[in-house]
Protein backbone atom coordinates (compact mmCIF):
# COMPACT_ATOMS: atom_id res chain seq x y z
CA UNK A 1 96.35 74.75 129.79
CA UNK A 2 98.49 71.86 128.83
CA UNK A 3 101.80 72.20 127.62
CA UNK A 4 101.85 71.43 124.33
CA UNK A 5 105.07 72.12 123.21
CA UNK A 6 107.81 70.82 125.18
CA UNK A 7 110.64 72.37 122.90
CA UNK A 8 109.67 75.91 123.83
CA UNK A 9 107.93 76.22 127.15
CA UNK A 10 108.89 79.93 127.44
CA UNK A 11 106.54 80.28 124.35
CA UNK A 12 103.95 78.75 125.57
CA UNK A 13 104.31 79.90 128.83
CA UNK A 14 103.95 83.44 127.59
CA UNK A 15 100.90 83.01 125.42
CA UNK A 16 98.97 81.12 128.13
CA UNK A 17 99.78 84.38 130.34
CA UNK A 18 98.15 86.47 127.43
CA UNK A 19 95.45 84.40 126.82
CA UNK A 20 94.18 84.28 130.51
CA UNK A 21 94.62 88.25 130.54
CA UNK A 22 92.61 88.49 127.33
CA UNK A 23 89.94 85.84 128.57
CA UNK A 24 89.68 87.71 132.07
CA UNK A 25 88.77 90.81 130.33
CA UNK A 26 85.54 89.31 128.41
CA UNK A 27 84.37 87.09 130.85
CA UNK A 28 81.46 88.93 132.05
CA UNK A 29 80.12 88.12 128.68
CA UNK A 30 81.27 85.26 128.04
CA UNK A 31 80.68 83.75 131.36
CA UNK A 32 76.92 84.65 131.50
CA UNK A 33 75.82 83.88 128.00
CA UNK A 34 77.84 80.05 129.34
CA UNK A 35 75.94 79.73 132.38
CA UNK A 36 72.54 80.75 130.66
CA UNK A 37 73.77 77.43 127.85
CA UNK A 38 74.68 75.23 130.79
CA UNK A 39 71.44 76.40 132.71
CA UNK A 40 69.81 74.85 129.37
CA UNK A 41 71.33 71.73 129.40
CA UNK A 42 73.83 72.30 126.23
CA UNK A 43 78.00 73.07 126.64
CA UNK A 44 79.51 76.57 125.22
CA UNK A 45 83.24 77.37 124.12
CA UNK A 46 84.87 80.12 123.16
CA UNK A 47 86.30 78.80 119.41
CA UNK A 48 88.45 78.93 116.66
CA UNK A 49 90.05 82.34 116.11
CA UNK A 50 89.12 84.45 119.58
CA UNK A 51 90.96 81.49 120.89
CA UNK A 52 93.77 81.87 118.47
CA UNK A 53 94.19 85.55 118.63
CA UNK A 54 93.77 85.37 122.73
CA UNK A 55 96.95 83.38 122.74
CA UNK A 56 98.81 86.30 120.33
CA UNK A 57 97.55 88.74 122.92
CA UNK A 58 94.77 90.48 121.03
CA UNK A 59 91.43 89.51 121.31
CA UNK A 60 88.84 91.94 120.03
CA UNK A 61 85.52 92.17 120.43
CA UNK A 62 83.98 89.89 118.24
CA UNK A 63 83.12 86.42 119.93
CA UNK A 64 82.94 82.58 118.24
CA UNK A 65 81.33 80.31 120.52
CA UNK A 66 80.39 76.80 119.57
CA UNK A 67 78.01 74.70 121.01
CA UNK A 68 75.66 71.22 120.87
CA UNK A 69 72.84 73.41 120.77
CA UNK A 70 71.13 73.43 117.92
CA UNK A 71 70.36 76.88 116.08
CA UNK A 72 66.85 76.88 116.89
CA UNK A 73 67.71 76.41 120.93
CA UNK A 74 70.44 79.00 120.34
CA UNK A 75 67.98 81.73 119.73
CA UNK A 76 65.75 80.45 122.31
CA UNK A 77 68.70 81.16 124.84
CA UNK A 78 70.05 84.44 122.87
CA UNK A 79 66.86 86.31 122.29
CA UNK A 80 66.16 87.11 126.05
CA UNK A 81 69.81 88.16 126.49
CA UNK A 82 71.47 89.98 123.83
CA UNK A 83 70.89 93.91 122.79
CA UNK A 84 70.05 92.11 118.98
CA UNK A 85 69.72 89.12 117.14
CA UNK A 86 70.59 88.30 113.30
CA UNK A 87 69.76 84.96 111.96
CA UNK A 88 71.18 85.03 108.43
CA UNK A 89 73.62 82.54 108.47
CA UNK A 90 71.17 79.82 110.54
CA UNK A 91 71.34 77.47 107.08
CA UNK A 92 75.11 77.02 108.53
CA UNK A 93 74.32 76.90 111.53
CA UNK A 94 74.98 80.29 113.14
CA UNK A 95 73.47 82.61 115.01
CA UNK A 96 74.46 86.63 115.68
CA UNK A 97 73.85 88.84 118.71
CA UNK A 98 75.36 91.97 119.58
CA UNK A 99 75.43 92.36 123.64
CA UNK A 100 76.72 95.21 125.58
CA UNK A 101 79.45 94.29 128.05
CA UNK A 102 81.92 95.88 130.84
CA UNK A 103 85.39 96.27 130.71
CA UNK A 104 86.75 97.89 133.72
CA UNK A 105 84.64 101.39 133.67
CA UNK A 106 83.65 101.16 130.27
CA UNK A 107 80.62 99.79 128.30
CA UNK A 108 81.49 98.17 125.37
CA UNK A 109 79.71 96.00 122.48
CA UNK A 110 80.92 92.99 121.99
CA UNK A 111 79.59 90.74 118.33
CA UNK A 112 79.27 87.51 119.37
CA UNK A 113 78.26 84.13 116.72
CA UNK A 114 77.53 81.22 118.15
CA UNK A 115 77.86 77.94 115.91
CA UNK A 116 76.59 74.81 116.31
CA UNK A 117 79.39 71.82 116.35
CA UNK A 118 79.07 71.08 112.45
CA UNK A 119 81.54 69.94 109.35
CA UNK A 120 81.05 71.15 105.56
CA UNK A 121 81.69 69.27 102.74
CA UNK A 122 81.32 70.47 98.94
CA UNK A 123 80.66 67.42 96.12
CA UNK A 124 82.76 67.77 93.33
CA UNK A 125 79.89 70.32 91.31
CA UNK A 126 78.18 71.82 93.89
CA UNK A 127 79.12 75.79 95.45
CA UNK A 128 77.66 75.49 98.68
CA UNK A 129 78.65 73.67 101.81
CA UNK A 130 76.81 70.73 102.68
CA UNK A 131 76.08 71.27 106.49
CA UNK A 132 75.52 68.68 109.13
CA UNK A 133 75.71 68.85 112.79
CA UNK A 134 77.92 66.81 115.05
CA UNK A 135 77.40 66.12 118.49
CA UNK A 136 81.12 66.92 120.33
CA UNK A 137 83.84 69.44 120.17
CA UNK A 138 86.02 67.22 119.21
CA UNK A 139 84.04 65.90 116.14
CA UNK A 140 83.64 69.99 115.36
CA UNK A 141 87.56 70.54 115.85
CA UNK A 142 89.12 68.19 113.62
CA UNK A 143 87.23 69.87 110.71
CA UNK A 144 88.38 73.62 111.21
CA UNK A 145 90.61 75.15 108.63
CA UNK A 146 94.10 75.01 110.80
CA UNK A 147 95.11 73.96 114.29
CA UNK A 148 95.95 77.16 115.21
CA UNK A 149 91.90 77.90 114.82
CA UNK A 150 91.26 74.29 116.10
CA UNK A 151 91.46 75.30 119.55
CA UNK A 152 88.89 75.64 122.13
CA UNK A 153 88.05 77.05 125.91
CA UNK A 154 85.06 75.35 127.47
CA UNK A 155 83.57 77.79 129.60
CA UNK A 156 82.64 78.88 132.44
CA UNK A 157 85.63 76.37 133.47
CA UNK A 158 87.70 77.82 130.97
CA UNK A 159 89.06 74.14 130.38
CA UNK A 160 91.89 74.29 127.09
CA UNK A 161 90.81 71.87 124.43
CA UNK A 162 93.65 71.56 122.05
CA UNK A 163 93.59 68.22 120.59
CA UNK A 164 95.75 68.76 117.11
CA UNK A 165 98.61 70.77 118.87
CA UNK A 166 97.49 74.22 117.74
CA UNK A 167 99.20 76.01 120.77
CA UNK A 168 102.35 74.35 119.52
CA UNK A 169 102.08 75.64 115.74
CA UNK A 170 101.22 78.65 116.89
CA UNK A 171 104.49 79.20 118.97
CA UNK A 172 106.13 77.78 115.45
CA UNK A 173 104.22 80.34 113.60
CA UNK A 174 103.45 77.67 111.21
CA UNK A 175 100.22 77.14 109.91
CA UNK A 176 98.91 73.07 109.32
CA UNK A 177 95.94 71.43 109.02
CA UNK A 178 94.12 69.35 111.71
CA UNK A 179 93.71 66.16 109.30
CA UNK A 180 95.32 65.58 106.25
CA UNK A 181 95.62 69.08 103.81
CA UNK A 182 93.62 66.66 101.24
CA UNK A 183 91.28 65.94 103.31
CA UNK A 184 90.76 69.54 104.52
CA UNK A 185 90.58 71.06 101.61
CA UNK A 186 88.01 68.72 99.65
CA UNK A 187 86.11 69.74 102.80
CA UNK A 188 86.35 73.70 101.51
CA UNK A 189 88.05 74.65 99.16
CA UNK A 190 88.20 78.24 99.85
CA UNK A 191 90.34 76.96 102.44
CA UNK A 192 93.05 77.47 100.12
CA UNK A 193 93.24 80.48 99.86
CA UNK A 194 92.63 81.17 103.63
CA UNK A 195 95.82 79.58 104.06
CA UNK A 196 97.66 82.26 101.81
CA UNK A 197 95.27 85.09 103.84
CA UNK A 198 96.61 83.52 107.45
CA UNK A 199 99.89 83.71 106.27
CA UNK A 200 99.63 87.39 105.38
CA UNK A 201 97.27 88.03 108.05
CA UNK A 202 99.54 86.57 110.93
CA UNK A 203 103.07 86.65 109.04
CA UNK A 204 103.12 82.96 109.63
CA UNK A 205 104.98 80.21 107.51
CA UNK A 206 102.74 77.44 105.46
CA UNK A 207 103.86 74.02 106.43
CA UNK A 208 105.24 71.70 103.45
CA UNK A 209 102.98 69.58 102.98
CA UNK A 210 99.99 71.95 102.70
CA UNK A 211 101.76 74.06 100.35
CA UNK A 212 102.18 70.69 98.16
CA UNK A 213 98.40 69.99 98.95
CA UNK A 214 97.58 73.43 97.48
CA UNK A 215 99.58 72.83 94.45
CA UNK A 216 97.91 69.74 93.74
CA UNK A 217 94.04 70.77 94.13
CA UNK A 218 94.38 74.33 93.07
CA UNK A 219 91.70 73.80 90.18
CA UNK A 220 89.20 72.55 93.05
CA UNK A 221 88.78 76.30 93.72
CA UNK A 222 86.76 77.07 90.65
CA UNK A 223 83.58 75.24 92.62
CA UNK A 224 84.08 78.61 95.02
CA UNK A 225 81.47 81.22 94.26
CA UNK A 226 83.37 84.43 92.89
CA UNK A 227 81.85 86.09 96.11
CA UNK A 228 83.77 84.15 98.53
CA UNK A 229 87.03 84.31 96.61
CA UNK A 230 86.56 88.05 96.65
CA UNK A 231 86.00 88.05 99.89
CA UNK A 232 88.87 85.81 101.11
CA UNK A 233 91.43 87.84 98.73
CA UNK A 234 89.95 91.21 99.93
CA UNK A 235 91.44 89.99 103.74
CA UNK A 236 94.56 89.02 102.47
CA UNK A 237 94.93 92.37 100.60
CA UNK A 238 94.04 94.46 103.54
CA UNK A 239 96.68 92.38 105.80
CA UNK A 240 99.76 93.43 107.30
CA UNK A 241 102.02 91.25 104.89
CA UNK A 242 99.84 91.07 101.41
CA UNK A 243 102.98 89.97 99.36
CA UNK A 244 103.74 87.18 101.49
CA UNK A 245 99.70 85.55 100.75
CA UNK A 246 100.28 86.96 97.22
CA UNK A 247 103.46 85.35 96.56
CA UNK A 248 101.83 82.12 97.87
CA UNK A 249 98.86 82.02 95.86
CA UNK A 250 101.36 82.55 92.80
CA UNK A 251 103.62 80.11 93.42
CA UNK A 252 100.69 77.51 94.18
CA UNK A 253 98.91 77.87 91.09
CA UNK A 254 95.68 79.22 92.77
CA UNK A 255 96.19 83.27 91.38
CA UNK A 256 96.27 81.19 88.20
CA UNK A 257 92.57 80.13 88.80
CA UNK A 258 91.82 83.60 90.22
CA UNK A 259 93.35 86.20 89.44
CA UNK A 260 95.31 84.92 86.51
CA UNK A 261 96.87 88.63 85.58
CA UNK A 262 98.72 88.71 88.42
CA UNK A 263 101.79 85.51 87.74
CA UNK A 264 101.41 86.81 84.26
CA UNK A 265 103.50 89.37 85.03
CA UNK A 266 105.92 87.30 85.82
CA UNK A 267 107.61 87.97 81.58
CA UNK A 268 110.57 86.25 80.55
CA UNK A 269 113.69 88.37 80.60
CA UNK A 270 115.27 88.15 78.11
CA UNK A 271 119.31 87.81 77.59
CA UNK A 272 119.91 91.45 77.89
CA UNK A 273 117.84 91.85 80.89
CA UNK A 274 116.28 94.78 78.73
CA UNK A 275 113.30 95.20 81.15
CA UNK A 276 112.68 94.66 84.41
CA UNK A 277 110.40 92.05 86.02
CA UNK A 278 106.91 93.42 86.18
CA UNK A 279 105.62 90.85 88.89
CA UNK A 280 108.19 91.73 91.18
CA UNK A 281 107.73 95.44 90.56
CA UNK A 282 104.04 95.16 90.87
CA UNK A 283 104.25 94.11 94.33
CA UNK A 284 107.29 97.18 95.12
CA UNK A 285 104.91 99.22 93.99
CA UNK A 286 102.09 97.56 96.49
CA UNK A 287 104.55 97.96 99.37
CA UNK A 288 105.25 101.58 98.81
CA UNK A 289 101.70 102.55 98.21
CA UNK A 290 100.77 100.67 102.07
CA UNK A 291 104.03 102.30 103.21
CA UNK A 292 102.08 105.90 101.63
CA UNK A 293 98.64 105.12 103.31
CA UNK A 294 97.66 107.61 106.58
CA UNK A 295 94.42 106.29 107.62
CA UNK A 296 94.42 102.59 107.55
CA UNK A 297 94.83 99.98 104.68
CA UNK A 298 93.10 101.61 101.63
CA UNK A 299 91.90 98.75 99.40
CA UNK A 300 91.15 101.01 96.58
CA UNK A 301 94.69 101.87 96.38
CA UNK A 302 95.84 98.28 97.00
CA UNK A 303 94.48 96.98 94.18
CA UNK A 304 95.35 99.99 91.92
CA UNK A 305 99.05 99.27 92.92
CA UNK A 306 98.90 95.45 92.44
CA UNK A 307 97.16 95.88 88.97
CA UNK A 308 98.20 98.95 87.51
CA UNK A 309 100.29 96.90 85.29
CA UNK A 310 98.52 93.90 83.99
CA UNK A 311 98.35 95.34 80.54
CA UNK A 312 101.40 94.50 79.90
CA UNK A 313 101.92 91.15 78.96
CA UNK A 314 99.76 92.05 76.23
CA UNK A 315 101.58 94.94 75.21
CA UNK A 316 105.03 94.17 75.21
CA UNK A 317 106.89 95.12 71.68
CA UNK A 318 110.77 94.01 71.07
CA UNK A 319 111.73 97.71 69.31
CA UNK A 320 114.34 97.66 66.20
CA UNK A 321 116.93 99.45 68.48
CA UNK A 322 116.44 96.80 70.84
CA UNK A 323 114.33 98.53 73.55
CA UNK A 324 111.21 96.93 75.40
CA UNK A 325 107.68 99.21 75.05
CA UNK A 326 104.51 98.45 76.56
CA UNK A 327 102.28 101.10 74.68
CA UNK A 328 98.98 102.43 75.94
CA UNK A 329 99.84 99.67 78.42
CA UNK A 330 97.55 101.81 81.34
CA UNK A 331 94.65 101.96 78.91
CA UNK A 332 94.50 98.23 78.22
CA UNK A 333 95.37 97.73 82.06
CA UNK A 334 92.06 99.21 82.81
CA UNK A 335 89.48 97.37 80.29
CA UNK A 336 91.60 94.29 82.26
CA UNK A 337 90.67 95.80 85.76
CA UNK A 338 86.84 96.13 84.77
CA UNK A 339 87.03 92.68 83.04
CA UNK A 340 88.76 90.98 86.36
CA UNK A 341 87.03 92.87 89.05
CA UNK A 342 83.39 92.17 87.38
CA UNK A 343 83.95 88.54 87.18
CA UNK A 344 84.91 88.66 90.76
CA UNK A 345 81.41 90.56 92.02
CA UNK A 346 83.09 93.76 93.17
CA UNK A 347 80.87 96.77 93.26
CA UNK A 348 80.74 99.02 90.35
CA UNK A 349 81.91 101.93 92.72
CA UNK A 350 84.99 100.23 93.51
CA UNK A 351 85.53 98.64 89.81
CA UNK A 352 85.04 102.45 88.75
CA UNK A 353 87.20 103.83 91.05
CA UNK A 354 90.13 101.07 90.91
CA UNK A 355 90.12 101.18 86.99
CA UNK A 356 90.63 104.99 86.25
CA UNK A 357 93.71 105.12 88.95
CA UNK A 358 94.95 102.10 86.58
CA UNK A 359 94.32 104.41 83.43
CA UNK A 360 95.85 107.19 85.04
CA UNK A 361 98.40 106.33 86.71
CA UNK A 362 101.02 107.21 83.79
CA UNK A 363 99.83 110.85 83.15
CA UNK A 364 102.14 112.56 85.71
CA UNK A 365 104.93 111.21 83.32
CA UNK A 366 103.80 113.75 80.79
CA UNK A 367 104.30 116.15 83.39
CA UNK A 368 108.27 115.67 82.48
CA UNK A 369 111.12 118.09 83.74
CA UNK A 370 108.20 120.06 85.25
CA UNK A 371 107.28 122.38 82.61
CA UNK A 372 102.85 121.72 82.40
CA UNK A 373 101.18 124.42 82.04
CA UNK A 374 98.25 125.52 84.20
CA UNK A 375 96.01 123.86 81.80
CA UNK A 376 97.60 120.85 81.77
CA UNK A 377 97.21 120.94 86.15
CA UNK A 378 93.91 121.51 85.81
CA UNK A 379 92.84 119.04 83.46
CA UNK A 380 95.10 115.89 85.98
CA UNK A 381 92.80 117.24 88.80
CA UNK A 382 89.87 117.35 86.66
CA UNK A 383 90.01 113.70 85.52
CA UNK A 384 91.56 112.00 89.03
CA UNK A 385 88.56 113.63 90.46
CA UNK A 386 88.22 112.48 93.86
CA UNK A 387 90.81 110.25 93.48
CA UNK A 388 93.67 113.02 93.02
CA UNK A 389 94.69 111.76 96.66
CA UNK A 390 95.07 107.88 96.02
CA UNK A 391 96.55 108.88 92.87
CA UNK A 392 99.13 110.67 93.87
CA UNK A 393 100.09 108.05 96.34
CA UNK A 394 100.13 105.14 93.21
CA UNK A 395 102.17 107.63 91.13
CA UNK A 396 104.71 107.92 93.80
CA UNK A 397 104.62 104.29 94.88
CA UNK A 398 105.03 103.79 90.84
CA UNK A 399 108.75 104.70 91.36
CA UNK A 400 111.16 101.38 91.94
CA UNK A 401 114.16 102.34 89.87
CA UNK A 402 116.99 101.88 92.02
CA UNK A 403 118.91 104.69 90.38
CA UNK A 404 118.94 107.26 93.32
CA UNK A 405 119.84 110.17 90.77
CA UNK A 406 116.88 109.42 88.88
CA UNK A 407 114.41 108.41 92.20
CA UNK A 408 115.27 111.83 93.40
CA UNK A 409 114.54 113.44 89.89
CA UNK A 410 111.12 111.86 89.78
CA UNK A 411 110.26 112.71 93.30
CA UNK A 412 111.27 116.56 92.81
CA UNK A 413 109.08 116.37 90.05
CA UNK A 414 106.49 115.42 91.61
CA UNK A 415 106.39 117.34 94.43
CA UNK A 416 106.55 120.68 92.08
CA UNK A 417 103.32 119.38 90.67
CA UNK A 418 101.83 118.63 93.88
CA UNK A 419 102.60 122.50 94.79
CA UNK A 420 101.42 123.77 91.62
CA UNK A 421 98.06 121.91 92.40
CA UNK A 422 98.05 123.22 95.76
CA UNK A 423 98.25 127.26 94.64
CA UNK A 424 95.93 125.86 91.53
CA UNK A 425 93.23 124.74 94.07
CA UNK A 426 93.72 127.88 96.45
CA UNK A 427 93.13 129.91 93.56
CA UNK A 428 90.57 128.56 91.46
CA UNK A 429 88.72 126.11 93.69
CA UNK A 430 89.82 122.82 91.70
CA UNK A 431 88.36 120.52 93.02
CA UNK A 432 84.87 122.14 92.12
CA UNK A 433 85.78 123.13 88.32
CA UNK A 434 82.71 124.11 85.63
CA UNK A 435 82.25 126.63 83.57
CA UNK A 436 82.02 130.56 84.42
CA UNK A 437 78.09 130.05 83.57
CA UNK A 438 75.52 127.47 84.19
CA UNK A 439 72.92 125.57 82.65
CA UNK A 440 70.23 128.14 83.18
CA UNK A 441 72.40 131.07 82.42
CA UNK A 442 73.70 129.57 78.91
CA UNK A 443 69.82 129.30 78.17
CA UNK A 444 69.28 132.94 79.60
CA UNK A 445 72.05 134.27 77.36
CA UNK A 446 71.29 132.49 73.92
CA UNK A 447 67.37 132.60 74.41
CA UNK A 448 67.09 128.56 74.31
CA UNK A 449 65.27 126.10 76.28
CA UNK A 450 66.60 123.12 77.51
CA UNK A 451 68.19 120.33 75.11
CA UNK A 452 71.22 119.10 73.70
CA UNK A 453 72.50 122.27 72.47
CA UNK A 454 72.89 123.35 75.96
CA UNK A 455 74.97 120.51 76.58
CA UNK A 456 77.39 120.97 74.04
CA UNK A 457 77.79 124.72 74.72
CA UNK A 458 78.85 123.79 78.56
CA UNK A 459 81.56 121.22 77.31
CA UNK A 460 83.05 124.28 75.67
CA UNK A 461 82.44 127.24 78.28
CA UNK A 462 84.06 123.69 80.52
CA UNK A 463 87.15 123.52 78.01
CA UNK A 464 87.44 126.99 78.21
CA UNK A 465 87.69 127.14 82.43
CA UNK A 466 90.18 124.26 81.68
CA UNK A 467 92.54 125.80 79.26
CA UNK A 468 92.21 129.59 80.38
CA UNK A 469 91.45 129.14 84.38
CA UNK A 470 88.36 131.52 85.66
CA UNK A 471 86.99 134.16 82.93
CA UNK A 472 84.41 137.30 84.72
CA UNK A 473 81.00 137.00 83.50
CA UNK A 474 81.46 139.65 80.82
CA UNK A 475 84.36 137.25 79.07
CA UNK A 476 82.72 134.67 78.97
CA UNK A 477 79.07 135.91 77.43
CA UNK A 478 81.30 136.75 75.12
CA UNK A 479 83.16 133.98 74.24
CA UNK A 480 79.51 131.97 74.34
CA UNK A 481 77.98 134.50 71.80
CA UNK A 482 81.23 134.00 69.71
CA UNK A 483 80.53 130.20 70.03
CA UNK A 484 77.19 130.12 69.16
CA UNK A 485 77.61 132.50 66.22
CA UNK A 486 79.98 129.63 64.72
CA UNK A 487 77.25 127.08 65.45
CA UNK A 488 75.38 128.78 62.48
C-alpha cells in the first residue's frame, strides 16, 4: 500500500497492518470468487466500505466488490458459485449472493454485492438515480460518497487503489469528498445526510467545506424519497455517536427539511432563563436512554427519547407569575410523532409503538412523593403494555436536572414504583390483566348471546380488576348481576 500520508506514517503504518490481517482472513472468498472474474476476462475489487472498515480493523462479513462486468455476466459467474443469488437491485447495477466461507475452523456466511463500475446522477425533479456504467475503477471511484469509501483492493493481487487520499483522511478522521462537495452531492443528494450518519457512525469530523456545501444545497434533499431519508436517519440513530450526526443535520439546515421538530426545539430563552433549552435536553435525554439500553441500540426507544418533546414549541404559555408551562405537551407530542413518522414511511408498528411512549412518558410524574395506589400501578402497566420496559428506561432517561437533591428524589421515586410493580406483577399476573370472567362466561351468567352488550359489561368487570385487583368468581357474578340490574 502506498503511503499516503507522510505526516503520520505510524497511522498509516498501523492500519495497513490491520487491513492485511482483516483481508487475510476473507480471502478464501474473496480470492476465488476473483479468480473465477479474472478466469472470465473482467477485473474484481474489494470496494468502498469493506475497504474502509478493513483499515479501522473490523471488517465483517458483508462483501462490496466492484467490477467491469456487467450485471448480466455477474450472475453468469455468481450463479454456479454462491449458496444464493438475489437480483433486486440489478436496475443499479448490483447483484447479491450469500456464500459460505472458512475462517480458521469455522464455517461462516459471508453477504457479498458485487457492483458494476457505475455513477448516479438525479435531474433537478426526478427521485431516482440515473444509472450508467463506466468502464474503470477509477472512473467508478471519483463518484463514491467520501474518500474514505473511495478506496479499493484489486484482487487476487490485492493491489491498493487510493487515488483521492482516503487512507490519509481516514488517519485524520475527517470525512471529504472525492470531487468537489457540489459536485458530489448534485450527484445524490442523500449523500447529505450520509455525511451526518458517517460522522456518527465513525465519530469522525466533517471537513469545512462540505459542511458549507451542505448548508448551501440542503433543500436539494426534498428530491429524496421519504424511504431513503428514513433509512439513512435510521443508521445514524442506531450509531455509536447519534448526537454528533444530529447536531450536524441541525446546524446544516437539512433536519429543517426532514425532521423539522427536532431544531424547533431549539426555543428562545428568554431574559430570566425561566426554562431550560429543550433541544439540548432532548438529546440528554437520548444519551441517557442509549446509556439505559442492555441488548443493543433500541430504535424504538431512540426515537421516543429524541421526540418525546416536540410538542412543545406549540405549547409553551408565559404564566402571570412568570413561570413557563407546556400543557398536555406529551399528548400533542404524540399526534406530532404519528404525523412525522407517517410522512417518513415508518411502519405502523413502530409509529404505534414510538407514539404512546411519547404520550406516556409524563405519567410516572403523577406518581409524586410515591403515594399511587395499587390502582393507579395497575392501570401504568395496563396502558405501557409491552412497552412498560422501554418506558421505564425514557422516564428515567427523562431526568436532566442537575440538582443532585432533586435527581436523587426522582430516582428513589422511581425505583419504589418499579418495586411496587414488581410485587403487583408477582401477585396478580400484570402483565396479563382482564376481568375475573370472560366473554363466554358474562353471556353464561346474564343469559345473552353475543353483541355489544357483552362488550360493555367486560370494560366494567376490566375497570373493576383495575381499581380493586383480582375478585373470586362469586364477587364478581355479583358485582355483574348488580351491573346489569342498573342497565335496566
Amino acid at each position: 500500500m502506498p503511503n499516503a500520508n507522510e505526516d503520520n506514517p505510524t497511522a498509516l503504518s498501523q492500519a495497513q497492518h490491520r487491513a492485511v490481517s482483516e483481508l487475510l482472513r476473507v480471502s478464501p472468498v474473496a480470492d476465488d470468487l476473483a479468480r473465477r472474474f479474472q478466469d472470465a476476462g473482467f477485473s474484481l475489487a474489494l470496494v468502498g466500505g469493506s475497504v474502509r472498515d478493513a483499515l479501522l480493523g473490523r471488517l465483517g462479513n458483508d462483501l462490496d466488490f466492484t467490477t467491469d462486468a456487467r450485471p448480466e455476466d455477474v450472475l453468469k459467474i455468481v450463479r454456479p458459485w454462491a449458496d444464493s443469488v438475489w437480483d433486486v437491485g440489478i436496475a443499479f447495477g448490483t447483484v447479491g449472493a450469500q456464500k459460505a466461507g472458512r475462517v480458521g475452523d469455522a464455517v461462516q456466511p459471508f453477504q457479498i454485492e458485487v457492483t458494476t463500475y457505475r455513477s448516479e446522477a438525479y435531474d433537478r425533479t426526478s427521485r431516482k438515480p440515473e444509472v450508467s456504467y463506466g468502464d474503470s475503477i477509477e472512473e467508478d471511484l471519483v463518484r463514491r460518497d467520501f474518500t474514505v469509501n473511495a478506496m479499493a483492493v484489486a484482487l487476487p493481487a490485492k493491489e491498493f487503489i487510493d487515488p483521492h487520499g482516503g487512507l490519509k483522511d481516514l488517519a485524520a478522521k475527517v470525512l471529504r469528498t472525492p470531487g468537489t462537495p457540489e459536485e458530489s452531492f448534485s450527484d445524490d443528494p442523500l449523500r447529505m445526510m450520509r455525511a451526518a450518519r458517517f460522522a456518527a457512525q465513525l465519530d469522525f469530523e466533517v471537513a469545512p467545506d462540505v459542511v458549507a456545501a451542505m448548508k448551501a444545497m440542503a433543500e436539494r434533499i426534498e428530491i429524496v424519497s421519504a424511504e431513503r431519508v428514513r433509512d439513512e436517519f435510521n443508521k445514524l440513530l442506531l450509531s455509536g455517536h447519534p448526537r454528533k450526526g444530529l447536531s450536524l443535520l441541525v446546524d446544516t439546515g437539512l433536519a429543517t427539511r426532514v425532521l423539522p421538530e427536532l431544531p424547533a426545539l431549539r426555543l428562545e430563552s428568554d431574559e430570566h432563563h425561566r426554562h431550560k433549552d429543550v433541544y439540548e435536553h432532548s438529546l440528554t435525554v437520548l444519551d441517557q436512554a442509549i446509556a439505559l439500553e442492555e441488548d443493543g441500540p433500541d430504535l424504538v426507544l431512540r426515537l421516543a427519547a429524541l421526540l418525546h418533546d416536540i410538542g412543545k414549541p406549540r405549547t409553551r404559555r408565559f404564566e402571570q407569575d412568570g413561570r413557563v408551562s407546556f400543557h398536555h405537551h406529551e399528548v400533542v407530542g404524540a399526534k406530532m410523532t404519528k404525523k412525522r413518522m407517517t410522512s417518513l414511511k415508518y411502519s405502523n408498528e413502530m409509529i404505534r409503538d414510538v407514539s404512546r411512549l411519547v404520550e406516556l412518558h409524563l405519567r410516572f410524574h403523577g406518581y409524586g412523593t410515591g403515594e399511587w395506589t395499587d390502582s393507579a400501578v395497575r392501570r401504568y402497566v395496563r396502558d405501557a403494555g409491552p412497552l412498560l420496559d422501554r418506558l421505564h428506561k425514557l422516564t428515567r432517561s427523562d431526568c436532566t436536572t442537575r440538582n443532585k437533591r432533586k435527581a436523587a428524589a426522582l430516582s428513589r421515586a422511581y425505583e419504589g414504583l418499579e418495586d411496587r410493580i414488581a410485587q403487583l406483577q408477582e401477585q396478580e399476573e400484570l402483565d396479563a390483566i382482564r376481568p375475573d370472567l370472560n366473554g363466554n362466561e358474562i353471556q353464561e351468567v346474564l343469559g345473552i348471546g353475543p353483541g355489544p352488550v357483552i362488550g360493555k359489561a367486560y370494560a366494567f368487570l376490566l375497570e373493576l380488576r383495575l381499581e380493586n385487583g383480582p375478585m373470586e368468581r362469586d364477587a364478581a357474578v355479583s358485582a355483574l348481576m348488580e351491573w346489569w340490574a342498573k342497565q335496566g
